[in-house]
Protein backbone atom coordinates (compact mmCIF):
# COMPACT_ATOMS: atom_id res chain seq x y z
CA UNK A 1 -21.18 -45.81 -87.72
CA UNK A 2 -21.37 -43.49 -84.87
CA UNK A 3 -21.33 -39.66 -84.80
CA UNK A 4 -18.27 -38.01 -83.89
CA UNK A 5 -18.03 -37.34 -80.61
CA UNK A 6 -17.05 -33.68 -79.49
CA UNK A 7 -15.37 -32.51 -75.96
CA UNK A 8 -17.55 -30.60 -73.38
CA UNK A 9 -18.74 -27.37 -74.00
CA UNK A 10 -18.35 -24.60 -70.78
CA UNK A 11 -21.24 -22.42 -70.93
CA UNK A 12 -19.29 -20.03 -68.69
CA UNK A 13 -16.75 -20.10 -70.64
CA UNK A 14 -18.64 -19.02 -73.72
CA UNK A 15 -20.80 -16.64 -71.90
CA UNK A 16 -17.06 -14.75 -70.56
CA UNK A 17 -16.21 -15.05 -74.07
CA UNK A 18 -18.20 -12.12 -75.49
CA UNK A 19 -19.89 -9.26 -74.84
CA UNK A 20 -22.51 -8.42 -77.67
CA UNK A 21 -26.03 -8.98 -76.97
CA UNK A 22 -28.83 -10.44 -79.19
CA UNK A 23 -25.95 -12.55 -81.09
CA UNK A 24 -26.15 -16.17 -80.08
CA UNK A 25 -23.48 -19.29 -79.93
CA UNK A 26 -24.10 -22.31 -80.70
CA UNK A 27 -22.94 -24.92 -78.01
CA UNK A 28 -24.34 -28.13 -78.54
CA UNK A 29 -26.88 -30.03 -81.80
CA UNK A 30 -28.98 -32.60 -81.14
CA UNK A 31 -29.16 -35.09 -83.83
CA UNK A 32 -28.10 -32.75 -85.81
CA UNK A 33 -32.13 -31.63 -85.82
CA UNK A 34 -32.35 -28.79 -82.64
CA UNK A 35 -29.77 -26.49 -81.57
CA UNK A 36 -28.62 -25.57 -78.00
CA UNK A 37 -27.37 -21.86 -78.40
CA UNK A 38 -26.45 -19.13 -75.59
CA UNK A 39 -26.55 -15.47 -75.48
CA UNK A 40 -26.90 -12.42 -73.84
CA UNK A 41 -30.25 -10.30 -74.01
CA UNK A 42 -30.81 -6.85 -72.94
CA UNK A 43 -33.25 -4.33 -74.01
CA UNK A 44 -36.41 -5.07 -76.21
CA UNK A 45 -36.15 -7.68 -79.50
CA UNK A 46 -38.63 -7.61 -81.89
CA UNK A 47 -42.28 -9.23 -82.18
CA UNK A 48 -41.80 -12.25 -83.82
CA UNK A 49 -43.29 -15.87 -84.47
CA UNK A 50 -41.58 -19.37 -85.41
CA UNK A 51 -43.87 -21.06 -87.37
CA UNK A 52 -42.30 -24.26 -87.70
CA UNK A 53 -40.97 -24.99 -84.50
CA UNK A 54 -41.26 -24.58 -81.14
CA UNK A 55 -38.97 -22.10 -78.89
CA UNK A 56 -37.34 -23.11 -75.49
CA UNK A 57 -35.86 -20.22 -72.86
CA UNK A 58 -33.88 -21.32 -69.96
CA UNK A 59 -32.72 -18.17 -68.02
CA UNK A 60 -28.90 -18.61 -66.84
CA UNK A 61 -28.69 -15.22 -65.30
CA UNK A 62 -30.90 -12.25 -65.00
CA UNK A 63 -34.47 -11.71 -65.62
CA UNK A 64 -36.06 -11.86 -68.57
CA UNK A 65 -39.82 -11.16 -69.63
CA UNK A 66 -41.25 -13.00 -72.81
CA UNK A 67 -44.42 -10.77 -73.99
CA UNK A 68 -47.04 -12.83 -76.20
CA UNK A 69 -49.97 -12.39 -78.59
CA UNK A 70 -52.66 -14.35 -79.45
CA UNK A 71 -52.45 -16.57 -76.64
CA UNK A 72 -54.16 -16.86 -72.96
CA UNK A 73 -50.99 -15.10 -71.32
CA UNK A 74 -50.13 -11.66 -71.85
CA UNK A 75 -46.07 -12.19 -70.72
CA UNK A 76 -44.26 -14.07 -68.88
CA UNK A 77 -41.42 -13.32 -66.41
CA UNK A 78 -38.70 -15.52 -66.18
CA UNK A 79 -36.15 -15.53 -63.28
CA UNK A 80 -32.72 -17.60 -63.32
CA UNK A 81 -33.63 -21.13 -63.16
CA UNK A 82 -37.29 -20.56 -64.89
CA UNK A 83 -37.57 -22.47 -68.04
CA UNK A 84 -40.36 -21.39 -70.25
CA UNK A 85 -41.53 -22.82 -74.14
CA UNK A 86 -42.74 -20.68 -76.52
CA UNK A 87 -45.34 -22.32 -78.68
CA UNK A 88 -44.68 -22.68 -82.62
CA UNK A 89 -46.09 -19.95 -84.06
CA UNK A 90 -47.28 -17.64 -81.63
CA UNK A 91 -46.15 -14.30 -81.42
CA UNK A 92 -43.29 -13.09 -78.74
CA UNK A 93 -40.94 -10.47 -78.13
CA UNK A 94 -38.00 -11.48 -75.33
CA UNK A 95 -37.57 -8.03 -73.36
CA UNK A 96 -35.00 -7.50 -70.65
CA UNK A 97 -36.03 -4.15 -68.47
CA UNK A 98 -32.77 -4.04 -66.13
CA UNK A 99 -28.83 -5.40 -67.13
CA UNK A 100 -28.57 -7.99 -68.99
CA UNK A 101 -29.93 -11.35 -68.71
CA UNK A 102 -28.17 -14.81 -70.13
CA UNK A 103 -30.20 -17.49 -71.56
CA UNK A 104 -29.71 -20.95 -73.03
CA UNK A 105 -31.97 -21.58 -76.24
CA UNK A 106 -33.26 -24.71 -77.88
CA UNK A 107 -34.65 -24.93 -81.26
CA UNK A 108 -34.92 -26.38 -84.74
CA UNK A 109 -31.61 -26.40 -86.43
CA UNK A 110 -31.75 -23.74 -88.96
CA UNK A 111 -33.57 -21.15 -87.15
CA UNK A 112 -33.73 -17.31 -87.64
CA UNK A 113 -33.37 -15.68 -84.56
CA UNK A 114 -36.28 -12.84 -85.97
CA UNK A 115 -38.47 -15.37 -86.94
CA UNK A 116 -40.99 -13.94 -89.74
CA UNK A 117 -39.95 -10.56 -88.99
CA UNK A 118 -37.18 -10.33 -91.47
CA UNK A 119 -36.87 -6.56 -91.45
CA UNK A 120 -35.36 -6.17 -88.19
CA UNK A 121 -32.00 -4.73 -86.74
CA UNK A 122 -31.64 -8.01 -84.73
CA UNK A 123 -31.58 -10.34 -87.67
CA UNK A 124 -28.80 -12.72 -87.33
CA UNK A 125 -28.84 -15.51 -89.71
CA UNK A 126 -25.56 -17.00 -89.06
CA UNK A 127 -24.53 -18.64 -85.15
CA UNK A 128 -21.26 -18.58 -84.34
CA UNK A 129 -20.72 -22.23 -83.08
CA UNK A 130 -18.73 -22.39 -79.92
CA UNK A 131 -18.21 -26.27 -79.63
């Protein structure tokens, strides 16, 4: 039997929707196994590493810079257009130093946005889904 089939989702249109930052929206599931989720980013998040999954940024607007540990890159600076995957498990913090910078995400259903670091302000376990 096949999966119900949902209308198309405007990323603008979520985006102009709201205006708090670090708190994502859901927008699309693949399979019901990975998650396609927008926000807006500004200032620094917290360290943090997924250990089961891997992490993808694709920068809508603005610039954002992903700092690492533990691997052969120190950061990385993303522009709009850049797309950039964060290994599972390796350490990262997603800073923005000027405005505010939108970004699509992609990960494992079921995600915390902090990762293992489960004492921070940013935690947001639930997504509000915008499909």
């Amino acid at each position: 039997m096949p999966s119900t089939t949902r209308p198309p989702v405007s990323v603008p249109g979520v985006l102009a929707s709201f205006t708090e930052t670090w708190s994502q929206r859901l927008v699309a599931s693949i399979n019901n196994e990975y998650e396609m989720k927008v926000a807006k980013l500004q200032g620094a998040f917290v360290f943090h590493a997924h250990h089961d999954t891997d992490e993808v940024f694709y920068i809508l607007a603005g610039t954002l810079t992903i700092e690492l540990q533990g691997v052969d890159l120190d950061k990385v600076v993303l522009n709009k257009g850049d797309v950039f995957v964060v290994p599972r498990g390796v350490q990262h913090r997603p800073v923005v130093e000027d405005g505010i910078a939108e970004v699509l995400i992609i990960e494992k259903a079921g995600v915390i946005n902090t990762g293992d670091a489960v004492d921070s302000e940013h935690l947001r376990n639930g997504i509000v889904d915008a499909r």
